[in-house]
C-alpha atoms as a PDB file:
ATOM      1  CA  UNK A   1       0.000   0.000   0.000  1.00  0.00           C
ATOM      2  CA  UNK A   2       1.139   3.816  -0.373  1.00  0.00           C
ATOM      3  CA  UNK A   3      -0.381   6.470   1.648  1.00  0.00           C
ATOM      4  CA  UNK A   4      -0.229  10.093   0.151  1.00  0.00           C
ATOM      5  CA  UNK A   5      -0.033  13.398   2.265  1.00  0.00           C
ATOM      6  CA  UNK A   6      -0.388  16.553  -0.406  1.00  0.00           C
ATOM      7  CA  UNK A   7      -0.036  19.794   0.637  1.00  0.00           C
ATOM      8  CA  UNK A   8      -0.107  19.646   4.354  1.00  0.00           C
ATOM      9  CA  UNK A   9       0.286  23.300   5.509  1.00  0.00           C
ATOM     10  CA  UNK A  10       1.930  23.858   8.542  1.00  0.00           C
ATOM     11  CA  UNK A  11       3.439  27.595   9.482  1.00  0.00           C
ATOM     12  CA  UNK A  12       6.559  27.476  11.064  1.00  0.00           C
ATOM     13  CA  UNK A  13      10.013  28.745  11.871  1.00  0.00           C
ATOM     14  CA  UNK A  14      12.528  27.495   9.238  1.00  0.00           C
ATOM     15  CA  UNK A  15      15.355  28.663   7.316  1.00  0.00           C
ATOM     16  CA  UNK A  16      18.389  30.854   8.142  1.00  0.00           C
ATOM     17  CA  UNK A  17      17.784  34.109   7.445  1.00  0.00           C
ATOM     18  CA  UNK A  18      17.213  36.369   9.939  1.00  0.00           C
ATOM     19  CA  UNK A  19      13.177  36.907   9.084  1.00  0.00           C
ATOM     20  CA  UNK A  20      12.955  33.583   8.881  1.00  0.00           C
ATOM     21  CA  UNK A  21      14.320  33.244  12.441  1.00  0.00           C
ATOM     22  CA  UNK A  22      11.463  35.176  13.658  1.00  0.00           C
ATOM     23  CA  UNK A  23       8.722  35.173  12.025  1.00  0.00           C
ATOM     24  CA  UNK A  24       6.229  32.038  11.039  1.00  0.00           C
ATOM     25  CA  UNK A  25       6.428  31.134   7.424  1.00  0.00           C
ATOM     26  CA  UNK A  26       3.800  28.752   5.727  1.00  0.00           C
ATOM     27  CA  UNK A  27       5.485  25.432   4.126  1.00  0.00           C
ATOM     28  CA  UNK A  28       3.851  22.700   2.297  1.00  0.00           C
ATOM     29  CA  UNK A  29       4.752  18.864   3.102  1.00  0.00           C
ATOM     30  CA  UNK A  30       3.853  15.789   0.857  1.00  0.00           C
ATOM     31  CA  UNK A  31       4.568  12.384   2.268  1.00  0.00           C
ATOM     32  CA  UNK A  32       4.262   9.489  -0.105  1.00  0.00           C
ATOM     33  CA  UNK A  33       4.728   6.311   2.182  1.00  0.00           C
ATOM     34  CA  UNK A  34       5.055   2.450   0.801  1.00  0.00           C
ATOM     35  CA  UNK A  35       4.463   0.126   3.497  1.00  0.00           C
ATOM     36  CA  UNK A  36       3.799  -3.464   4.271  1.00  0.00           C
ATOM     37  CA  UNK A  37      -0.529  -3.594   4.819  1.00  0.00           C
ATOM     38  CA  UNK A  38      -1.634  -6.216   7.414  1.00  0.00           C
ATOM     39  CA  UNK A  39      -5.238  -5.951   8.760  1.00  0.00           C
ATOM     40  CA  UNK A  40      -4.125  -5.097  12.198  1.00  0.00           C
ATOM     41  CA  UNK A  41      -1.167  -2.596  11.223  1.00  0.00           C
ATOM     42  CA  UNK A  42      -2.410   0.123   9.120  1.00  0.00           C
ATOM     43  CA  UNK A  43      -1.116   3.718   8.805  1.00  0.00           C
ATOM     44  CA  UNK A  44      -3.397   6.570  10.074  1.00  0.00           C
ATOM     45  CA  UNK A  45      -3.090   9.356   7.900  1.00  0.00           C
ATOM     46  CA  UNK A  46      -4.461  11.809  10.385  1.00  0.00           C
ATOM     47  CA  UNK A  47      -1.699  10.521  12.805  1.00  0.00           C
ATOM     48  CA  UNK A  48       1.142  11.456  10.668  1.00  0.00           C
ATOM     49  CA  UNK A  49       0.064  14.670   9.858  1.00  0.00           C
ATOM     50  CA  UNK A  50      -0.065  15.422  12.949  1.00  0.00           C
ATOM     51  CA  UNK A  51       3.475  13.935  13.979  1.00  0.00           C
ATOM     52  CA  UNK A  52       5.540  16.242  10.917  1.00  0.00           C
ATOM     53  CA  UNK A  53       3.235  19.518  12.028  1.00  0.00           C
ATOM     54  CA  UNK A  54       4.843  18.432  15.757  1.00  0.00           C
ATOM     55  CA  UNK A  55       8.214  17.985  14.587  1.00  0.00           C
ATOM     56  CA  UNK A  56       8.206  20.971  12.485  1.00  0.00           C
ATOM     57  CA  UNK A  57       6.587  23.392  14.765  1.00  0.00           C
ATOM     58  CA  UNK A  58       8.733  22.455  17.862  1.00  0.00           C
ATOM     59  CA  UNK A  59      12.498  22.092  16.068  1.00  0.00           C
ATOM     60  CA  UNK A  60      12.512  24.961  14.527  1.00  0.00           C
ATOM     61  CA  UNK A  61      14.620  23.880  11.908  1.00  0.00           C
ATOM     62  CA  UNK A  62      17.458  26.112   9.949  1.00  0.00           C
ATOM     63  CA  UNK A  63      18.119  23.982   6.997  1.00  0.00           C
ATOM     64  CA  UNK A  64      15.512  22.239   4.887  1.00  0.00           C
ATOM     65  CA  UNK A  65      17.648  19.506   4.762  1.00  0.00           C
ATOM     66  CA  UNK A  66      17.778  18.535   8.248  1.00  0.00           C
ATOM     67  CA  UNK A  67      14.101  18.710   8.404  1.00  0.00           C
ATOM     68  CA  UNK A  68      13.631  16.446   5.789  1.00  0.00           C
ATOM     69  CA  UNK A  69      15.751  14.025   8.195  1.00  0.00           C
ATOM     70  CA  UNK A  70      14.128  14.824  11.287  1.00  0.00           C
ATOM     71  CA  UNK A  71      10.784  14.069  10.322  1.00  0.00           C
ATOM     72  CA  UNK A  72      11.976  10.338   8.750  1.00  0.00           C
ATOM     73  CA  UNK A  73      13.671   9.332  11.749  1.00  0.00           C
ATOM     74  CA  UNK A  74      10.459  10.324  13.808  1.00  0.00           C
ATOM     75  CA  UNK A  75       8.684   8.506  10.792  1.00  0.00           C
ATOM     76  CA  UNK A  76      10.627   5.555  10.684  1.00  0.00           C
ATOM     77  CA  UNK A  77      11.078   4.732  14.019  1.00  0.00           C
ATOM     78  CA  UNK A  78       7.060   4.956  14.843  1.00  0.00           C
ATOM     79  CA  UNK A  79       5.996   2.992  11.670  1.00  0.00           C
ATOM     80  CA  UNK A  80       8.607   0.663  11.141  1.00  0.00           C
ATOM     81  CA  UNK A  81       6.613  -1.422   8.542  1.00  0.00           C
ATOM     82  CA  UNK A  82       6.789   1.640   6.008  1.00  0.00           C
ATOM     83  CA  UNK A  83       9.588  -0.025   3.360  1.00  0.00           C
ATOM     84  CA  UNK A  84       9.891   3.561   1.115  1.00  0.00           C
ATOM     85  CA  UNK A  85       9.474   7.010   2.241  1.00  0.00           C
ATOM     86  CA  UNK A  86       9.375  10.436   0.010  1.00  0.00           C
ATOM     87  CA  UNK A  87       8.926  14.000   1.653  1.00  0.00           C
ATOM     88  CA  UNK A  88       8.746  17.328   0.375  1.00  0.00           C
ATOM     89  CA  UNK A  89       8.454  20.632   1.919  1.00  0.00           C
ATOM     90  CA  UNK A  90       7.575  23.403   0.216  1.00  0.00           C
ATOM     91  CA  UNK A  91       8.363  27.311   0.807  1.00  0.00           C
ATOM     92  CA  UNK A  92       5.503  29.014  -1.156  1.00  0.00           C
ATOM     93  CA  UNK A  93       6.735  32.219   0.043  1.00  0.00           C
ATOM     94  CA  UNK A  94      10.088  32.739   0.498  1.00  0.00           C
ATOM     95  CA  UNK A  95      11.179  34.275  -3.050  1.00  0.00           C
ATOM     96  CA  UNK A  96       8.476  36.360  -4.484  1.00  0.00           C
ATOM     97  CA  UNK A  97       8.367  35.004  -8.441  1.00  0.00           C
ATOM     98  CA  UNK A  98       8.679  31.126  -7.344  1.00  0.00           C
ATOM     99  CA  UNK A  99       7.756  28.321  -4.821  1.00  0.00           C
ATOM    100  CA  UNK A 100      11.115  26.715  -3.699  1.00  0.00           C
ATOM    101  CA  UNK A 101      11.282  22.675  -2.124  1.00  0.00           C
ATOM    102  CA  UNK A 102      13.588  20.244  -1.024  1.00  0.00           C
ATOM    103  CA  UNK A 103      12.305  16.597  -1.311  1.00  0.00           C
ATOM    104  CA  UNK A 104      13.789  13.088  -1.149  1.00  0.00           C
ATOM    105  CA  UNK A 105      13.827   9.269  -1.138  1.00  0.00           C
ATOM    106  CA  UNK A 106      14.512   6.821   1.205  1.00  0.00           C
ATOM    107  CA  UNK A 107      14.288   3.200   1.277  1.00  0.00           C
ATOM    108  CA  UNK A 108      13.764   2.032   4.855  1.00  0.00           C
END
């Protein structure tokens, strides 16, 4: 099975500039998740949306790199059946003319 996240919006500190330091920007996260169904250990969606707006809102990351990383280890240690994991985050907002993002792949 694959569970999709699209466009989860979550305002938070992130980035290194010193705006971005202190004041909330919005950011966009898809999650597309490959995991091993049984009838007893399914994913809820709600669940992880709520576990990247956590990690996101309380680390305060400066690079979107490291967020990318901090929300798969929260990911992968709390749903160790998923077997592939993409993120994305989004910056709608950060250059005027363009939406930046930062996404990648992992095989768990």
């Amino acid at each position: 099975m694959t569970i999709h996240i699209e466009s989860l919006q979550i305002d938070t500190i992130i980035g290194l500039l010193d705006f971005e330091r202190r004041t909330r920007q919005r950011v966009y996260v898809d999650l597309e998740a490959t995991y091993l169904y049984k009838k007893d250990h399914f994913i809820d969606y709600a669940d992880l949306c709520s576990l990247i707006e956590r990690e996101l809102t309380i680390s305060k990351y400066e690079l979107l790199e490291d967020a990318l990383i901090g929300i798969k280890d929260k990911i992968s240690i709390l749903y160790p059946n998923i077997e592939v994991l993409r993120l994305k985050i989004t910056k709608p907002d950060i250059i005027k003319n363009a939406s930046v993002a930062l996404s990648h792949k992992w095989e768990l």
